[in-house]
PDB file of N, CA and C in Angstrom:
ATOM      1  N   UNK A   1      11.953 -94.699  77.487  1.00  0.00           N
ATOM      2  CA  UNK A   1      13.300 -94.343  77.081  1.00  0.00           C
ATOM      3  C   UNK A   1      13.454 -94.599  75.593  1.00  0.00           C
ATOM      4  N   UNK A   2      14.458 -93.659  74.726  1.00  0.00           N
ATOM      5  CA  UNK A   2      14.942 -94.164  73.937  1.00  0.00           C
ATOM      6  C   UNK A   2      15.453 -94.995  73.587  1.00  0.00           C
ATOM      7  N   UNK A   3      15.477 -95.819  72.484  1.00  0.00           N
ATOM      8  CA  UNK A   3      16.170 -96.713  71.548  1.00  0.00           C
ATOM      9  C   UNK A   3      17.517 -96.363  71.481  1.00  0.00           C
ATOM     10  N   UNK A   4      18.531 -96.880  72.198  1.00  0.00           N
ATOM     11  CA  UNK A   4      19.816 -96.494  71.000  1.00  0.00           C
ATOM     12  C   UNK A   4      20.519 -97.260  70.586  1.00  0.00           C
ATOM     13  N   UNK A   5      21.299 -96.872  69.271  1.00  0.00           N
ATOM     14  CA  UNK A   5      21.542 -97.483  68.316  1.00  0.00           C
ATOM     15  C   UNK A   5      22.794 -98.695  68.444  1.00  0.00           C
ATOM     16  N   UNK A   6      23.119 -99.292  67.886  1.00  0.00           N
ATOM     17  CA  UNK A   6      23.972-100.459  67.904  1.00  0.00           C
ATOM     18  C   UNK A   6      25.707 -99.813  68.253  1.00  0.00           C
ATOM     19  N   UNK A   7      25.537 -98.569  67.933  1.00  0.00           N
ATOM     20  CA  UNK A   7      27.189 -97.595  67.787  1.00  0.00           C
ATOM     21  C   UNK A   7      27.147 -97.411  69.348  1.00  0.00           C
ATOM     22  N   UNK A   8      26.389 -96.985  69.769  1.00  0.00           N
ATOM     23  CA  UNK A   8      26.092 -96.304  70.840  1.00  0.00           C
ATOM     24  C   UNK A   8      26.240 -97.641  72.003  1.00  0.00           C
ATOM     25  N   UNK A   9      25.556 -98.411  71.991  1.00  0.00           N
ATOM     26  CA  UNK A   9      25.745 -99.758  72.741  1.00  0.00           C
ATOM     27  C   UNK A   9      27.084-100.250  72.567  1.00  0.00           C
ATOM     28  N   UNK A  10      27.576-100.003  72.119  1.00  0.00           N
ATOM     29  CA  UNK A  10      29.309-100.438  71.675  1.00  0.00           C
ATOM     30  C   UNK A  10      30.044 -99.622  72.039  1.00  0.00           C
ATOM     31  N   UNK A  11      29.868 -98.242  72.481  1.00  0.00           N
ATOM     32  CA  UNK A  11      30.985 -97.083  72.868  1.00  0.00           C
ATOM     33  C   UNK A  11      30.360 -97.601  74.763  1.00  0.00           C
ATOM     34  N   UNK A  12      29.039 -98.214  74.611  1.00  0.00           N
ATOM     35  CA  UNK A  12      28.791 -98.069  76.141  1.00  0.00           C
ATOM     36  C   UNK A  12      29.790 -99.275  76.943  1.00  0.00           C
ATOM     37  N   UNK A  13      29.887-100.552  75.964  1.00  0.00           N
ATOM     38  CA  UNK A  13      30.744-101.477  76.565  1.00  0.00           C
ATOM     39  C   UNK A  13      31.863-101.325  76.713  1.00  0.00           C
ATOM     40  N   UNK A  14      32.220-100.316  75.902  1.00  0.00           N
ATOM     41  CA  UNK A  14      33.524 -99.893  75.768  1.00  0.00           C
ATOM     42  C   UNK A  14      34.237 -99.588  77.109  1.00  0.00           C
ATOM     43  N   UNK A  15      33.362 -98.472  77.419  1.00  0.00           N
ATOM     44  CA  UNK A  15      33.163 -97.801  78.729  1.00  0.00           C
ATOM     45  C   UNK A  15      33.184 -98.549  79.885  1.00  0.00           C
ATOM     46  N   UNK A  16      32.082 -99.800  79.658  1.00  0.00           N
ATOM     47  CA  UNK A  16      32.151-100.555  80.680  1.00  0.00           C
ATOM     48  C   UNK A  16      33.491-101.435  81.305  1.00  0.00           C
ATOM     49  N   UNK A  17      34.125-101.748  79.625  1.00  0.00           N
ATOM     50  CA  UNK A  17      35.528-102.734  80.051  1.00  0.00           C
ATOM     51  C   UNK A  17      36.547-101.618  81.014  1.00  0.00           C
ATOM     52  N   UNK A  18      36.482-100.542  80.805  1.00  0.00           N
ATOM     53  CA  UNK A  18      37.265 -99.512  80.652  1.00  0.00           C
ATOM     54  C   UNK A  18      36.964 -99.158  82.736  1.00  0.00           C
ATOM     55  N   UNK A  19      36.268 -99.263  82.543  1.00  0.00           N
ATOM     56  CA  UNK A  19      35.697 -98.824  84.202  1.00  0.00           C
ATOM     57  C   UNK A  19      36.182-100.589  84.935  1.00  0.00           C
ATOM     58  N   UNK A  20      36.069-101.891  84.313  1.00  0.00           N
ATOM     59  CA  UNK A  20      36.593-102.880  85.270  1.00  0.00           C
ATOM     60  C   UNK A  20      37.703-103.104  85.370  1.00  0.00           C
ATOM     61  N   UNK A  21      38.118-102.672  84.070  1.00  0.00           N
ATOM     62  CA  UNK A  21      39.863-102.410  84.444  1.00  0.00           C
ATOM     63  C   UNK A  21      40.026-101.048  85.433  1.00  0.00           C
ATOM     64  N   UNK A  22      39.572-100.151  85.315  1.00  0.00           N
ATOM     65  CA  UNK A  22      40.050 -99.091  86.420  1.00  0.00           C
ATOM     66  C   UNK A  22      40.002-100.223  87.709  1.00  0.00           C
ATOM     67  N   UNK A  23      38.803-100.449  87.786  1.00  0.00           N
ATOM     68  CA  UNK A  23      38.732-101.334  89.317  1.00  0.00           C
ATOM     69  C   UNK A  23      39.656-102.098  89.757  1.00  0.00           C
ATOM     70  N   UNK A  24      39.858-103.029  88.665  1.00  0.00           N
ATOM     71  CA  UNK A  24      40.980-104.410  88.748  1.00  0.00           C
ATOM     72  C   UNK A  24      42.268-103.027  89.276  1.00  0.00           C
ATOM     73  N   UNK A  25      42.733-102.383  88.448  1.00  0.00           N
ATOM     74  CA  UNK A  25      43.991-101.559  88.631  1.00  0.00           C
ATOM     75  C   UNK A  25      43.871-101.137  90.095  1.00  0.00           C
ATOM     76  N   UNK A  26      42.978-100.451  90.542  1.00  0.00           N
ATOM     77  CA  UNK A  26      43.118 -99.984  92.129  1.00  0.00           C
ATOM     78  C   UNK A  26      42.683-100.913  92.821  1.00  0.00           C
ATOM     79  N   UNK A  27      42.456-102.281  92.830  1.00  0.00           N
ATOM     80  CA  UNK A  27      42.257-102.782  93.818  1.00  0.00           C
ATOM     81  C   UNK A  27      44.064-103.738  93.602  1.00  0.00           C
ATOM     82  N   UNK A  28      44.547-103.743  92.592  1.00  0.00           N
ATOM     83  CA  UNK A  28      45.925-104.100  92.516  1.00  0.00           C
ATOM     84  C   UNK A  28      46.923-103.324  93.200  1.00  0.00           C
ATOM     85  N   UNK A  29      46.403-101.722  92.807  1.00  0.00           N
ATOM     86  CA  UNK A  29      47.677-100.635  93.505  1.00  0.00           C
ATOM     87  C   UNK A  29      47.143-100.920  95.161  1.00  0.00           C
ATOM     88  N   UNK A  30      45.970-101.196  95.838  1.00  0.00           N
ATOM     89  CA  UNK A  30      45.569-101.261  97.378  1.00  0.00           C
ATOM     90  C   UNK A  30      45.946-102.206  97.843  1.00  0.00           C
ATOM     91  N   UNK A  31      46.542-103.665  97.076  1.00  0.00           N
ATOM     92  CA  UNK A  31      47.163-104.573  97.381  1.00  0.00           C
ATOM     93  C   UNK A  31      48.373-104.223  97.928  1.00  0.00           C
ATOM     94  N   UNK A  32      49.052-103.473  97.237  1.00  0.00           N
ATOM     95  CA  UNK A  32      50.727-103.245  96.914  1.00  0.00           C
ATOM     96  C   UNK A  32      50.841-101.919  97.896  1.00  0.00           C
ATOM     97  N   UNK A  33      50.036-101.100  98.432  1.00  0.00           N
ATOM     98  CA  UNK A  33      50.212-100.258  99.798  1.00  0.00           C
ATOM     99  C   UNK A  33      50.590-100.468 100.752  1.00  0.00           C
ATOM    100  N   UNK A  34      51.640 -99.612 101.723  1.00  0.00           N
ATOM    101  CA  UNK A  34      51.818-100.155 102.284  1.00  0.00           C
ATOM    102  C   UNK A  34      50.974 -99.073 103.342  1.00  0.00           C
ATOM    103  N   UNK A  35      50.560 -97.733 103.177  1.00  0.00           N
ATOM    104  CA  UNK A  35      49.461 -96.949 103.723  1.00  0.00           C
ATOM    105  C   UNK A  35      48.521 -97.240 104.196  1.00  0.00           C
ATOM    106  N   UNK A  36      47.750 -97.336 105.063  1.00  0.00           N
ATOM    107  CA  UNK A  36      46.506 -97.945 105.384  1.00  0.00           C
ATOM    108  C   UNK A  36      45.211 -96.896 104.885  1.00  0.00           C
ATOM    109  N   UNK A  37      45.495 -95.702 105.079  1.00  0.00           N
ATOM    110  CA  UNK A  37      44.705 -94.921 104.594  1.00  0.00           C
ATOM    111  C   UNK A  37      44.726 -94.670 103.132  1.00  0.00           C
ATOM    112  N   UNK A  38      45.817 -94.702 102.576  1.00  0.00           N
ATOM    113  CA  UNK A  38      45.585 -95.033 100.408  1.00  0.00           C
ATOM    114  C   UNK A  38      45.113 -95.786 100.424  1.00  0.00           C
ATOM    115  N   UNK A  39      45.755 -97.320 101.257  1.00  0.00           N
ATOM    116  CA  UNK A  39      44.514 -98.763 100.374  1.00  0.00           C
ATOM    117  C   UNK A  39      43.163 -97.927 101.004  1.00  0.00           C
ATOM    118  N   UNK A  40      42.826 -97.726 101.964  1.00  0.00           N
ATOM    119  CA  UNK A  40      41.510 -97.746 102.211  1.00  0.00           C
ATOM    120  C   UNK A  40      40.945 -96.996 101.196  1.00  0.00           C
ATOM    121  N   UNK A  41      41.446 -95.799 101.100  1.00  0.00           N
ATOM    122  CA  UNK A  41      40.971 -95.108  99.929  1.00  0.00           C
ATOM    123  C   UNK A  41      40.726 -95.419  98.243  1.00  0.00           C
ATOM    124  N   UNK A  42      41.752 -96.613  97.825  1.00  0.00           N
ATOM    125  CA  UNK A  42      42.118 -97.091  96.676  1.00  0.00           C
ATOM    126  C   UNK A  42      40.741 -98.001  96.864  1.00  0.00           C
ATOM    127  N   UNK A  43      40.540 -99.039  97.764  1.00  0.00           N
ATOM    128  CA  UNK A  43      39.539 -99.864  97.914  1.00  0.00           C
ATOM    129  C   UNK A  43      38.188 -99.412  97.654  1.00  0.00           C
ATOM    130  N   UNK A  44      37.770 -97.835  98.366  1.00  0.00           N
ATOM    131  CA  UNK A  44      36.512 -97.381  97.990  1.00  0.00           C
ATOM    132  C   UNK A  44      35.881 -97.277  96.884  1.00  0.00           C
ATOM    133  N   UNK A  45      37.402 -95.912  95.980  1.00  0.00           N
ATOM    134  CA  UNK A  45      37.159 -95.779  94.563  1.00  0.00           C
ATOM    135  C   UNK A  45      36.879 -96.886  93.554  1.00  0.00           C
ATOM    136  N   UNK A  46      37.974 -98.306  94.030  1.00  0.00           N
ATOM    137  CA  UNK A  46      37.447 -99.983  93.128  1.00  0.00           C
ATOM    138  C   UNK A  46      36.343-100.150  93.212  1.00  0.00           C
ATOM    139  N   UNK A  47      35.733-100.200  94.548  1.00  0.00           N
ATOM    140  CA  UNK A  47      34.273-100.611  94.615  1.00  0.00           C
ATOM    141  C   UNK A  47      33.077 -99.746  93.833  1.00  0.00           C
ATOM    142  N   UNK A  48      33.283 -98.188  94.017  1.00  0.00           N
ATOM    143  CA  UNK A  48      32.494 -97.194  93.156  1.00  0.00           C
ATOM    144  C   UNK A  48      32.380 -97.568  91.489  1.00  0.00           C
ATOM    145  N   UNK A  49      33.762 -98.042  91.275  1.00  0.00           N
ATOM    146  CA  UNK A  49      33.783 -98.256  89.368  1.00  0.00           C
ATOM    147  C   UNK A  49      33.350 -99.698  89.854  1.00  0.00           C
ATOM    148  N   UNK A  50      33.405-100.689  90.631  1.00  0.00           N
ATOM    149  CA  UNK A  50      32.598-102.169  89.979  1.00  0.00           C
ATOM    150  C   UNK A  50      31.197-101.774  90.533  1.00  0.00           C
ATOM    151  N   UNK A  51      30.523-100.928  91.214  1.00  0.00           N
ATOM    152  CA  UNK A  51      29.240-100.578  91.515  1.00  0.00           C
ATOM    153  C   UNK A  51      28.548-100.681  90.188  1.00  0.00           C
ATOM    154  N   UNK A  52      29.263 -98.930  89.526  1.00  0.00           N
ATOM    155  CA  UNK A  52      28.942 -98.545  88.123  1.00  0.00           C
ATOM    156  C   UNK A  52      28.791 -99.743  87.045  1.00  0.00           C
ATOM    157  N   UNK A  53      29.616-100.210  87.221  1.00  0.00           N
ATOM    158  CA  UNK A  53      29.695-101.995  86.023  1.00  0.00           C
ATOM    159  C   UNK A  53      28.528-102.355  86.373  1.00  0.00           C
ATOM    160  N   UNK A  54      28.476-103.219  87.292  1.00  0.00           N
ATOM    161  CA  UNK A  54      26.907-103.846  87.907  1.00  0.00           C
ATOM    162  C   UNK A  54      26.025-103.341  87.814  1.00  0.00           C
ATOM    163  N   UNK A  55      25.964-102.039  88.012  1.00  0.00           N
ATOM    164  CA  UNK A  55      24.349-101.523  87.705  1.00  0.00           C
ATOM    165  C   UNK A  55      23.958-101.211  86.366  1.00  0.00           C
ATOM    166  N   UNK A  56      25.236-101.005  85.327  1.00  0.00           N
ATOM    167  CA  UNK A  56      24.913-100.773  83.594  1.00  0.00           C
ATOM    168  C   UNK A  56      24.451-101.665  83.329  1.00  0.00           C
ATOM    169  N   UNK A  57      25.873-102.625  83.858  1.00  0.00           N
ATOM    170  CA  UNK A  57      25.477-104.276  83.300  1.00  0.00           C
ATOM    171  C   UNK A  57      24.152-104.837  83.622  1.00  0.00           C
ATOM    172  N   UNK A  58      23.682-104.754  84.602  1.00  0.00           N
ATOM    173  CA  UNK A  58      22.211-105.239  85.474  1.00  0.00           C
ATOM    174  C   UNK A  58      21.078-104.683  84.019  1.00  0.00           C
ATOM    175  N   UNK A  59      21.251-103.412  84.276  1.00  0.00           N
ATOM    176  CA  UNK A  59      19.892-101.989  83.304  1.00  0.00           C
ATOM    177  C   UNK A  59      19.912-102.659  82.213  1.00  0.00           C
ATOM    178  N   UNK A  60      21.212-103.235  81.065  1.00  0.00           N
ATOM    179  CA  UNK A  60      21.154-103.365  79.745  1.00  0.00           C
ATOM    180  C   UNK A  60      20.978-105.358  79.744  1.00  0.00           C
ATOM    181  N   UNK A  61      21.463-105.494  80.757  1.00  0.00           N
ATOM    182  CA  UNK A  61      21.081-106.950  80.643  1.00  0.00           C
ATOM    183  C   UNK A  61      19.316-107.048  80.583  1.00  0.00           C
ATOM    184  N   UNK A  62      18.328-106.634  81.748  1.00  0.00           N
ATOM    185  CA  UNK A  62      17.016-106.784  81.716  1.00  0.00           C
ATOM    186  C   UNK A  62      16.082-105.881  80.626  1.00  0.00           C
ATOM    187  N   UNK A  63      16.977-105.024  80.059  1.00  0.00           N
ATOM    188  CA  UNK A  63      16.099-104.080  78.854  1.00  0.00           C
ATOM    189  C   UNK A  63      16.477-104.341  77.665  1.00  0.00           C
ATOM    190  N   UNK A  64      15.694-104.362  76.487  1.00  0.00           N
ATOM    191  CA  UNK A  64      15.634-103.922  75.212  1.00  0.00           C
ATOM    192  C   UNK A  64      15.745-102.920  74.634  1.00  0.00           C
ATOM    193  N   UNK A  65      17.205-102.169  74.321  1.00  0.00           N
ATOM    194  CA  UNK A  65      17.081-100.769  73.864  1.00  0.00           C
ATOM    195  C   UNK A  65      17.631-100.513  72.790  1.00  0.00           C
ATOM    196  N   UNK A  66      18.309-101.305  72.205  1.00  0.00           N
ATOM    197  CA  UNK A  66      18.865-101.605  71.279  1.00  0.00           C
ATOM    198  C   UNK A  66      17.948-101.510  69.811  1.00  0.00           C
ATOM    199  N   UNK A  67      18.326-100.329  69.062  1.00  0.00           N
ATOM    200  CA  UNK A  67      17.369-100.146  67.550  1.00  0.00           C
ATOM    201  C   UNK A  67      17.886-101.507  66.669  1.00  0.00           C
TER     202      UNK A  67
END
């Protein structure tokens, strides 16, 4: 894989805060349902964006890619 650059690693965390707040937010709105089928649904989509976190976070934690 490529190297990328220090800009690029910084728009990626960006991304990353940006996706745990989505999560935090729908697992707040699945709290506050009173639907069983929205939370369930709200709950999935949280888990899909903290998936995504964990597995960036995991890839850039064990690699060197950084120029």
């Amino acid at each position: 894989m490529n190297e990328i650059t220090l800009r690029e690693l910084m728009m990626i965390e960006d991304e990353l805060r940006a996706e745990s707040i989505t999560a935090k937010t729908m697992n707040w709105c699945a709290s506050q349902c009173q639907d069983a089928g929205m939370r369930s649904m709200l709950e999935r989509m949280a888990e899909q964006h903290q998936l995504r976190v964990a597995e960036l976070s995991q890839y850039f934690n064990r690699t060197d890619h950084v120029q």
